[in-house]
Protein backbone atom coordinates (compact mmCIF):
# COMPACT_ATOMS: atom_id res chain seq x y z
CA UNK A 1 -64.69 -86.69 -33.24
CA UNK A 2 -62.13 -86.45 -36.22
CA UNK A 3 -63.75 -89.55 -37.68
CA UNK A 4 -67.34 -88.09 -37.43
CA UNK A 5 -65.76 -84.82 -39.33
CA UNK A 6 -64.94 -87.27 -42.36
CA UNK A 7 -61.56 -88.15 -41.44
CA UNK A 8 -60.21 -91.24 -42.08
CA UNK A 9 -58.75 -92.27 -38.80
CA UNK A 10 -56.91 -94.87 -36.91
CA UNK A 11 -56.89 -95.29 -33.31
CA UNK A 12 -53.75 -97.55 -31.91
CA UNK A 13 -53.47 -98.86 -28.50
CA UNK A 14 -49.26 -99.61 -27.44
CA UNK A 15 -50.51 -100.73 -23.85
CA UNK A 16 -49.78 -104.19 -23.33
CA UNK A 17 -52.88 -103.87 -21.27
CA UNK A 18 -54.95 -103.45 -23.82
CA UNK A 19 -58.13 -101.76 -22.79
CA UNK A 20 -58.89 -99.82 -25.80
CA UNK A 21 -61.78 -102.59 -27.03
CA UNK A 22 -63.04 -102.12 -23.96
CA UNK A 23 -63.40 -98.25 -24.22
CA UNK A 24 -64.68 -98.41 -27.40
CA UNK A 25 -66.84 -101.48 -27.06
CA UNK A 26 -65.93 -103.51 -29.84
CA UNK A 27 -63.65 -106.34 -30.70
CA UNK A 28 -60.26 -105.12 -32.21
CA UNK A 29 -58.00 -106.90 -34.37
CA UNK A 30 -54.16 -106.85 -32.78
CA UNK A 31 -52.36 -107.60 -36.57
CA UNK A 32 -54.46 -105.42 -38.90
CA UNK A 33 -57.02 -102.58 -38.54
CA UNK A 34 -60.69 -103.46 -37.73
CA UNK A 35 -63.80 -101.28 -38.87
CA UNK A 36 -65.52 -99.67 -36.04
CA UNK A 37 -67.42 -97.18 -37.49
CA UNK A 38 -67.73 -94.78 -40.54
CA UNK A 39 -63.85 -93.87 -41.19
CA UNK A 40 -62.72 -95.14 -38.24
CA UNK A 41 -60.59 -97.94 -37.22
CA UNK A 42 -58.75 -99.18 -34.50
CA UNK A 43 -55.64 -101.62 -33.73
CA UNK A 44 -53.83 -102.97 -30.82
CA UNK A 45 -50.74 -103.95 -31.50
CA UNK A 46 -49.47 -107.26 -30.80
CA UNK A 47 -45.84 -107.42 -30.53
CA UNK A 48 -45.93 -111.15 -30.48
CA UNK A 49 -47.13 -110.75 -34.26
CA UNK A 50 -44.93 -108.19 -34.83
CA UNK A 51 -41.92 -110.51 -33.44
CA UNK A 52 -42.50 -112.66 -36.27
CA UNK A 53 -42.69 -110.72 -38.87
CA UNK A 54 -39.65 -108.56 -37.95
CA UNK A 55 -36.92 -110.51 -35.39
CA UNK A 56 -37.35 -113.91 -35.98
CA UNK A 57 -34.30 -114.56 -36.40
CA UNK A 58 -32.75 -112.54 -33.88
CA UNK A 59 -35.69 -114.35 -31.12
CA UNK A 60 -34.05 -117.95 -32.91
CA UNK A 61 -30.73 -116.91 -31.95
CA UNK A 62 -30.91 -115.75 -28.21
CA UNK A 63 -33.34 -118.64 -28.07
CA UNK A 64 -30.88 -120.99 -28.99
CA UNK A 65 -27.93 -119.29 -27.00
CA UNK A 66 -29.62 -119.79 -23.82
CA UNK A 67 -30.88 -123.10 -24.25
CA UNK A 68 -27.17 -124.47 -25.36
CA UNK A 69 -26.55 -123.29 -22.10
CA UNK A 70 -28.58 -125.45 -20.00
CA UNK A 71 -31.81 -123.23 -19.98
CA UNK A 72 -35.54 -124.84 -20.62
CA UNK A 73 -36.48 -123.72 -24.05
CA UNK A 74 -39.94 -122.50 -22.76
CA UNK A 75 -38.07 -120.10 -20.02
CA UNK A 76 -35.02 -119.51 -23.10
CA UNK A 77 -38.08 -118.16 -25.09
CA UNK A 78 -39.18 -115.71 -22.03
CA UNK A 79 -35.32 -114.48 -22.09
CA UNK A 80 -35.00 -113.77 -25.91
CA UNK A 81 -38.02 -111.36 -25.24
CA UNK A 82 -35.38 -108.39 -24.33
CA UNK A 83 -36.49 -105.13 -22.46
CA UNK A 84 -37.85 -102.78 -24.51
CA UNK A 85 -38.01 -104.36 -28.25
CA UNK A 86 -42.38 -104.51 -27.17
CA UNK A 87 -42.24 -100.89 -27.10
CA UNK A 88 -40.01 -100.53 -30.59
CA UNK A 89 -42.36 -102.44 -32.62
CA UNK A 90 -45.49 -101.01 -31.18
CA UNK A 91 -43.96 -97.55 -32.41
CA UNK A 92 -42.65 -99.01 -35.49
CA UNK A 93 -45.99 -100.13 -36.53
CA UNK A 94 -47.09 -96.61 -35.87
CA UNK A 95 -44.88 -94.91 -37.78
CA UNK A 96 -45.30 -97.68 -40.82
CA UNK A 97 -49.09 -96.91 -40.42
CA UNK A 98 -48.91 -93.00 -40.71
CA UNK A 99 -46.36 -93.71 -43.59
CA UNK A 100 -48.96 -96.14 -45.98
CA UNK A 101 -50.91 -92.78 -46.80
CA UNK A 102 -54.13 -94.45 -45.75
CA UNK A 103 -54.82 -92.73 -42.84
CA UNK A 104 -55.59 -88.33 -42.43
CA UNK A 105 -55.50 -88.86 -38.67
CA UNK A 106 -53.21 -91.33 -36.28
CA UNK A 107 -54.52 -91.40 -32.49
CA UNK A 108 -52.40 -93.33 -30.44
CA UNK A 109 -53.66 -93.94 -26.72
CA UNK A 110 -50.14 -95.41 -24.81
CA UNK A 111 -49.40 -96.82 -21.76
CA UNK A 112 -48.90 -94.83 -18.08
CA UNK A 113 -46.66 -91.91 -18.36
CA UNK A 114 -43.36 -94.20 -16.83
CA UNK A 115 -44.16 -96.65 -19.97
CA UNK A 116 -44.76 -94.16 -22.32
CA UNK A 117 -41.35 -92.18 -21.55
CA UNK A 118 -39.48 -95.50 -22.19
CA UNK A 119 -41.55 -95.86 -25.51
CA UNK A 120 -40.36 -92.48 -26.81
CA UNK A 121 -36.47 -92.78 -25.35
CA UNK A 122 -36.18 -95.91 -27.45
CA UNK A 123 -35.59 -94.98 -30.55
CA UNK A 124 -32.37 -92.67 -29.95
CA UNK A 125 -31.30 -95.20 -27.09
CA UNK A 126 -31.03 -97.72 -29.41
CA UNK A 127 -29.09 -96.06 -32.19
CA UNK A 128 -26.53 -94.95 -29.65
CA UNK A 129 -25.24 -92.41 -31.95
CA UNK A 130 -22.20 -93.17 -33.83
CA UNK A 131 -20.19 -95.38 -31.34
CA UNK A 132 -23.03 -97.60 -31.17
CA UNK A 133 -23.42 -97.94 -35.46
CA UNK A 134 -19.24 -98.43 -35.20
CA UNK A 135 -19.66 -101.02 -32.82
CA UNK A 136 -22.18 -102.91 -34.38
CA UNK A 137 -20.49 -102.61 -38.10
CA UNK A 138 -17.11 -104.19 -35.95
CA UNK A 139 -18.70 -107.02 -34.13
CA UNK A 140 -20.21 -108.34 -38.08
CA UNK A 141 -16.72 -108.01 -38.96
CA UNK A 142 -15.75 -110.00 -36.09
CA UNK A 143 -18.38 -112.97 -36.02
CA UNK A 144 -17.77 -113.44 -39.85
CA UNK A 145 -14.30 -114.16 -38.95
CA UNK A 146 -14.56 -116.27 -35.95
CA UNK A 147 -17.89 -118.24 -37.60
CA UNK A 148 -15.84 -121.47 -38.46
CA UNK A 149 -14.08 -121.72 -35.40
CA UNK A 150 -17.21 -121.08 -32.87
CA UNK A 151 -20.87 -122.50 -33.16
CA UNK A 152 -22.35 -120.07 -31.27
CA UNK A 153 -21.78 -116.47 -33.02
CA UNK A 154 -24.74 -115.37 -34.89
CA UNK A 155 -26.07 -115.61 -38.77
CA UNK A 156 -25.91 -113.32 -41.48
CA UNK A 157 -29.92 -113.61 -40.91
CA UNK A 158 -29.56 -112.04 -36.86
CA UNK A 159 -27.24 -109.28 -38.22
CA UNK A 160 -29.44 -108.05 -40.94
CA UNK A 161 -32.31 -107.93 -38.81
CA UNK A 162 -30.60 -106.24 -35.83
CA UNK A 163 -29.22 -103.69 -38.70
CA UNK A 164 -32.61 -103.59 -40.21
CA UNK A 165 -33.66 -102.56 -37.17
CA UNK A 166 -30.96 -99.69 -36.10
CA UNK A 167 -32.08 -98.30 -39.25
CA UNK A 168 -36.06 -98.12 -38.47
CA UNK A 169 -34.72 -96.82 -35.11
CA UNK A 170 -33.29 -93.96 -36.58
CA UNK A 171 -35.99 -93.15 -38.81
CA UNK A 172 -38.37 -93.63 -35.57
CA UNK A 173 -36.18 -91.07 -33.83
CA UNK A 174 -36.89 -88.46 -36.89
CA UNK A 175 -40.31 -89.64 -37.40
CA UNK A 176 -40.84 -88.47 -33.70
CA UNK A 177 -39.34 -85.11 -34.14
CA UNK A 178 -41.08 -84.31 -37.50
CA UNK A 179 -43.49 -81.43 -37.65
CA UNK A 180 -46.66 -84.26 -38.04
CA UNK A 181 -46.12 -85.09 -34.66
CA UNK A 182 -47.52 -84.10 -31.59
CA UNK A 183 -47.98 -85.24 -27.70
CA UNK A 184 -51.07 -84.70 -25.49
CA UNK A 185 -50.14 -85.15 -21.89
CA UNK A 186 -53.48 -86.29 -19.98
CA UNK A 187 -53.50 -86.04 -15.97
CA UNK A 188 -56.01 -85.94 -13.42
CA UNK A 189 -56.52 -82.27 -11.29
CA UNK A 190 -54.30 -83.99 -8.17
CA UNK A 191 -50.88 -83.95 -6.58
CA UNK A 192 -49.42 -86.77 -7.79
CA UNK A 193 -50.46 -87.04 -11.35
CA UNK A 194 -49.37 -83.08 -11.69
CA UNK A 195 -45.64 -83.88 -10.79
CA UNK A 196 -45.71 -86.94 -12.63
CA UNK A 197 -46.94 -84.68 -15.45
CA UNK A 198 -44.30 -81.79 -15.10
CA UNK A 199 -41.50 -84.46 -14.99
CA UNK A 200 -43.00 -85.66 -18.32
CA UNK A 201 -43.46 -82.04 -19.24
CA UNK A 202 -39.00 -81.98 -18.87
CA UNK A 203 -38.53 -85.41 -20.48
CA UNK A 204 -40.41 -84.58 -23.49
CA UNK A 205 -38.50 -80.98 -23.48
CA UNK A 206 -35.57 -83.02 -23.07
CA UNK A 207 -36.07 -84.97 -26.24
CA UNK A 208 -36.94 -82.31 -28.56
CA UNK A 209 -40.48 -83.69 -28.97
CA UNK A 210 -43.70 -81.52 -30.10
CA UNK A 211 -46.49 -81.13 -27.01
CA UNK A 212 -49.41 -79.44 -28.45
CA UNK A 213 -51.69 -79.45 -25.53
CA UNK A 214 -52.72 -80.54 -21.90
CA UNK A 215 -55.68 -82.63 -21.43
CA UNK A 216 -56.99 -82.50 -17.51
CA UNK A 217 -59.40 -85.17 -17.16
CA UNK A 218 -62.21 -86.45 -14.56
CA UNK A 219 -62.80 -82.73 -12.97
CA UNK A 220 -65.48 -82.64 -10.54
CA UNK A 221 -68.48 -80.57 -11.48
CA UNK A 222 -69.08 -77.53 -9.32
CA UNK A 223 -72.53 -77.99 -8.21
CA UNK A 224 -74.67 -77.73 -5.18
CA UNK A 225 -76.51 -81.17 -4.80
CA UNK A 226 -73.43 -82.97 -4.74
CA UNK A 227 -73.25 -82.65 -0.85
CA UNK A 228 -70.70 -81.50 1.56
CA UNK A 229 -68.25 -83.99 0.80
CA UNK A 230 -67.74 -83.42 -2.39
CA UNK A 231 -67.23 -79.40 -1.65
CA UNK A 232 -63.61 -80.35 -0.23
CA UNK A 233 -62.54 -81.98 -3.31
CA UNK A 234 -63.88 -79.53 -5.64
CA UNK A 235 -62.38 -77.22 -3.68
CA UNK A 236 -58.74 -79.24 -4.13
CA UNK A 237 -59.43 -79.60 -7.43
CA UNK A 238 -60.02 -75.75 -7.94
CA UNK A 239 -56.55 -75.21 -6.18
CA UNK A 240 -54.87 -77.89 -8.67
CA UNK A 241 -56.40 -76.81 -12.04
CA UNK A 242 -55.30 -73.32 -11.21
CA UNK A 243 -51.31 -74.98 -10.59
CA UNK A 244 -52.11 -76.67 -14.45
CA UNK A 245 -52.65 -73.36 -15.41
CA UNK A 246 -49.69 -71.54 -14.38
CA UNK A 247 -47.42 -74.68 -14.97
CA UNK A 248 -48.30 -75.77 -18.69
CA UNK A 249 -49.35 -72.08 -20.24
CA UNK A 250 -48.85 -71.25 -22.96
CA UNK A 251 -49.63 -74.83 -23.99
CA UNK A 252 -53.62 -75.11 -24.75
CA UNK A 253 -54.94 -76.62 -21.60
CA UNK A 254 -58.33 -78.97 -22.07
CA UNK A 255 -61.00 -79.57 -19.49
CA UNK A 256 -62.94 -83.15 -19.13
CA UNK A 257 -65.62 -83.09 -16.17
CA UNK A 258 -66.29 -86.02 -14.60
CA UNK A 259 -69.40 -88.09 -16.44
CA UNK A 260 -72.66 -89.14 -14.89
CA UNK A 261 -71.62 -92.76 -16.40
CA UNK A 262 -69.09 -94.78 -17.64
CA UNK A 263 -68.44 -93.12 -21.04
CA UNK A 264 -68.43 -96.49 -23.17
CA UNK A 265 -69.19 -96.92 -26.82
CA UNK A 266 -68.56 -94.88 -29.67
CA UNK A 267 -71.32 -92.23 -28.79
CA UNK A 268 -70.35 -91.51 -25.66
CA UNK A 269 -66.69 -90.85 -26.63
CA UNK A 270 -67.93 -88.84 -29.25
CA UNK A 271 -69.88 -86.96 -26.90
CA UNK A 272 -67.19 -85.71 -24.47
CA UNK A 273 -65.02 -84.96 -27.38
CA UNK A 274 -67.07 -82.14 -28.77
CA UNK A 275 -67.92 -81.04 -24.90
CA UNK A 276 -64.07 -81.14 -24.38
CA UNK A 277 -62.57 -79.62 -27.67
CA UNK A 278 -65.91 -77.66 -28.78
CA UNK A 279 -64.93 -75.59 -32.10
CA UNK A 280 -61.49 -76.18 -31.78
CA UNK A 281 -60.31 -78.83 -34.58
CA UNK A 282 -58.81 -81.83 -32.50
CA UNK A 283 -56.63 -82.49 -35.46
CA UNK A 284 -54.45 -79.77 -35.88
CA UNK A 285 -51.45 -79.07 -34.57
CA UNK A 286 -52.73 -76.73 -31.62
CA UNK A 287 -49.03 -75.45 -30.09
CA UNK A 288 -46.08 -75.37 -32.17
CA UNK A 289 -43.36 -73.36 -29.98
CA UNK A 290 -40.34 -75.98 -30.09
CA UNK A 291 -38.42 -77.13 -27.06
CA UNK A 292 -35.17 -76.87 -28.58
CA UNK A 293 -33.80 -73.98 -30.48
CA UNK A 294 -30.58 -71.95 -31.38
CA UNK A 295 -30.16 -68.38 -30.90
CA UNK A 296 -27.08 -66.85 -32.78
CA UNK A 297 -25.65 -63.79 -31.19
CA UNK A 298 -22.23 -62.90 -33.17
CA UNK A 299 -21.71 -59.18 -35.00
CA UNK A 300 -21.03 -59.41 -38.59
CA UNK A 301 -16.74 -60.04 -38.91
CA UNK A 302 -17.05 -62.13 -35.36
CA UNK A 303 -16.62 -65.44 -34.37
CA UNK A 304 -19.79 -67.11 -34.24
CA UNK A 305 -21.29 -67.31 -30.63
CA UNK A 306 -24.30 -69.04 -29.87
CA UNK A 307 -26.67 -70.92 -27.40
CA UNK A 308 -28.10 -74.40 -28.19
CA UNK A 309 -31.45 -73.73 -25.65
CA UNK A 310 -33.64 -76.35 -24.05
CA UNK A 311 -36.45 -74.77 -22.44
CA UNK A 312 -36.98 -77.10 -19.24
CA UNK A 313 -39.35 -75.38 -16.87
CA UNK A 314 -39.07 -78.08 -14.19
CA UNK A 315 -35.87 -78.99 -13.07
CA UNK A 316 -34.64 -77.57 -9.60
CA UNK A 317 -32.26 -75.24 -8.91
CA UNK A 318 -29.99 -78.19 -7.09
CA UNK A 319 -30.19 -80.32 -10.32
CA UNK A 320 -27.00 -81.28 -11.15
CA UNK A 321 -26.22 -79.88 -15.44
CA UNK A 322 -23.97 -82.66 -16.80
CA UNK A 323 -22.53 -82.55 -20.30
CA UNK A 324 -20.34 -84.34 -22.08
CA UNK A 325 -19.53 -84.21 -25.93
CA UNK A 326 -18.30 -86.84 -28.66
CA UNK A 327 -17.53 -85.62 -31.70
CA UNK A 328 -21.25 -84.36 -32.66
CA UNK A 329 -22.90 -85.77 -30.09
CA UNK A 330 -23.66 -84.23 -26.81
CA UNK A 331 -25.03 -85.96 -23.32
CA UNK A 332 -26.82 -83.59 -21.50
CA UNK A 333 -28.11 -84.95 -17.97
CA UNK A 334 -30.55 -82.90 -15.57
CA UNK A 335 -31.34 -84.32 -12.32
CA UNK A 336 -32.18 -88.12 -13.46
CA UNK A 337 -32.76 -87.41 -16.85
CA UNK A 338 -30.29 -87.92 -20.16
CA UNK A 339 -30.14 -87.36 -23.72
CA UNK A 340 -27.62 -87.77 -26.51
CA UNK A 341 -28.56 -84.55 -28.77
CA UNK A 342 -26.93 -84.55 -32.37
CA UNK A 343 -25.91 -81.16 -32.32
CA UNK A 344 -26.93 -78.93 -35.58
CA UNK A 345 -23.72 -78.61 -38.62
CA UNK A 346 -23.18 -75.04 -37.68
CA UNK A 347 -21.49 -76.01 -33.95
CA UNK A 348 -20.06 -79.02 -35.55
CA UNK A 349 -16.83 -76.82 -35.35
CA UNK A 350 -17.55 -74.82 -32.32
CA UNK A 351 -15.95 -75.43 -28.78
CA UNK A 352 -18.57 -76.09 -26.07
CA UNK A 353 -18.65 -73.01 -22.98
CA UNK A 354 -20.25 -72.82 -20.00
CA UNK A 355 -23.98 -73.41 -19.61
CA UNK A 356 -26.64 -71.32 -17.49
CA UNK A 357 -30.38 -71.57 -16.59
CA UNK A 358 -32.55 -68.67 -17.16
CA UNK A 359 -36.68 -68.44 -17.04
CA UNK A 360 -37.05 -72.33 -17.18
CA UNK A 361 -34.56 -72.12 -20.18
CA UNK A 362 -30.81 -74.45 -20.12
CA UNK A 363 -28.96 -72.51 -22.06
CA UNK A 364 -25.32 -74.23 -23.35
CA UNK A 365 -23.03 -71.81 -24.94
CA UNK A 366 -21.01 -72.59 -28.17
CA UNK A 367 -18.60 -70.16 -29.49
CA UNK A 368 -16.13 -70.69 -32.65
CA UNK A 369 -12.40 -70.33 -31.85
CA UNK A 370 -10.95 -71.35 -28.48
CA UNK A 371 -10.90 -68.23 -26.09
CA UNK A 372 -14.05 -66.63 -28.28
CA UNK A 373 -15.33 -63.13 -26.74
CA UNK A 374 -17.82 -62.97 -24.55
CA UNK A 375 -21.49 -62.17 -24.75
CA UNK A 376 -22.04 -58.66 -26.27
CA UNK A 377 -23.90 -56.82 -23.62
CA UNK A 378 -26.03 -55.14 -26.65
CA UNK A 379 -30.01 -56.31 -27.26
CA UNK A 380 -29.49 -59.75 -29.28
CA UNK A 381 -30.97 -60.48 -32.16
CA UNK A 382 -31.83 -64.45 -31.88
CA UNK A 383 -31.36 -66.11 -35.26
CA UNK A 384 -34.47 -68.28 -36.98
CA UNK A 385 -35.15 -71.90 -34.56
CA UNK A 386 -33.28 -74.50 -35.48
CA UNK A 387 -34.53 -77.88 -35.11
CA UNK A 388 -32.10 -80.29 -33.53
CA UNK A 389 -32.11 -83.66 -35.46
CA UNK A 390 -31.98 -86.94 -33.50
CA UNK A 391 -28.51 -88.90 -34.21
């Protein structure tokens, strides 16, 4: 649809099941992007290309480690493939894509919600704020020094590239939070998918990042000559979409009914995009309310009191609130989930207080001299949102 409005656009697949060609019915290139139709182009990304052109050396050296150890090289190639690096250069070719100015539109379809969670954590689990930078600037010092006394530390060529690479993963972890960016969950009108959505709903929350709508897909139509046996699912489905509606507003919610046929091909996409979206320009940023925000609540002559808020509609009562802080970095855990937020320069000074949940809202209270005053009791006066940076 954004293509067929004269947009120049690039659809990217980060599934390592790649079924994107499929969808669209064309062959795609997985190193560069392939013409599909007027303005539009597609890509799947193939992290074994992007391997080689970014951690070769790194690959070479746990490669090497593993097989001086007594492991096959063909298996010691498996290992050096480590947990997550497919996911960092799949996003790492997205954001180098949206950064070459060639494109007006990026559409990236990702992997199942579990996958795509991982893909976004990355970034910022990777850096590992400052202790992690410290600890990787130390362990160069280290290696240089023990180099002529051990063969098996690593080359100048594996530390550039692993610091190469905690430097894209910082500017992936901004690149994420930057006001170009947004999510669109997708789930289907059912139990399962609609938790699995909400906890996605939190995570994303969680991390600061911009969701701009919901997209509910494969909705039965409500019509007569589809039998009796259809009526009870409709009828679940009825009860579901209603939940979407009271659990996601005031996000824009999107409704896809179920198609006669396999939508394949470029026309038949098109087609349920305008029946989907109708006048509303799939390309803009649709919701803009930020998850994270600060709301300053000090009289003029007082020390500064404030709450850093997360709004996280899901979590349960019983959810254990964990925080921790170093230096300007704070772990906040909910339930199973955790994030290290880099907390904004004005609380740089401030002492952390207690924390409280309020209308789907953590709110984690920061006040500027030990023993501050408590909350006035008069109507606050919130201070402009604040975005919180990634570290």
């Amino acid at each position: 649809m954004l293509a067929s409005m004269g947009r120049r656009t690039l659809v990217l697949s980060s599934d390592p099941a790649h079924s994107l060609a499929d969808a669209l019915g064309t062959e795609i290139s997985r190193d560069r992007p392939t013409p599909i139709a007027p303005c539009l182009y597609g890509l799947e990304v193939d992290t074994i290309y992007e391997w080689r052109q970014n951690l070769s050396g790194f690959q070479q050296f746990v490669t090497s480690t593993y097989s001086n150890r007594g492991v096959e090289r063909s298996t010691a190639a498996e290992l050096a493939n480590q947990p997550g690096l497919d996911e960092i250069l799949a996003l790492q070719r997205v954001m180098a894509e949206a950064q070459s100015g060639r494109w007006d539109a990026i559409v990236l379809d990702t992997a199942p919600t579990g996958n795509t969670l991982r893909l976004l954590a990355y970034p910022e689990l990777i850096i590992g704020g400052d202790a992690g930078k410290k600890f990787f600037r130390v362990y160069r010092g280290l290696a240089n020094v023990a180099r002529p006394f051990r063969r098996d530390l690593p080359e100048d060529r594996f530390f550039d590239e692993v610091g190469t690479l905690l430097e894209r993963m910082e500017q992936l972890a901004n690149f994420l939070l930057s006001p170009e960016v947004s999510l669109r969950l997708v789930l289907n009108p059912e139990k399962l998918p609609l938790m699995e959505t909400r906890r996605a709903y939190t995570f994303i929350n969680l991390y600061g990042l911009m969701l701009d709508a919901v997209m509910v897909n494969k909705i039965l139509p409500r019509r007569a000559d589809l039998g009796p046996y259809f009526d009870y699912w409709v009828k679940l489905q009825q009860g579901y979409l209603h939940e979407i509606d009271g659990s996601f507003a005031p996000t824009p919610i999107f409704r896809t009914v179920l198609q006669e046929g396999e939508p394949i091909g470029i026309a038949a996409l098109d087609a349920i995009a305008h029946a989907t979206f109708g006048d509303t320009d799939p390309g803009a940023m649709l919701f803009d309310e930020r998850p994270i925000w600060l709301d300053q609540w000090n009289d003029e002559g007082e020390p500064g009191l404030f709450d850093l808020c997360l709004r996280l509609p899901f979590i349960d009562d019983d959810d254990p609130v964990d925080l921790a802080r170093d230096g300007t970095d704070l772990t906040v855990t909910v339930g199973r989930l955790q994030r290290t937020i880099a907390l904004p320069r004005i609380l740089y000074e401030c002492t952390l207080g207690n924390h409280r949940y309020e209308d789907g809202v953590l709110r984690l209270e920061f006040f500027e001299a030990p023993g501050g005053k408590r909350r006035s009791e008069r109507a606050p006066e919130p201070a402009d949102n604040m975005r919180v940076e990634a570290a």
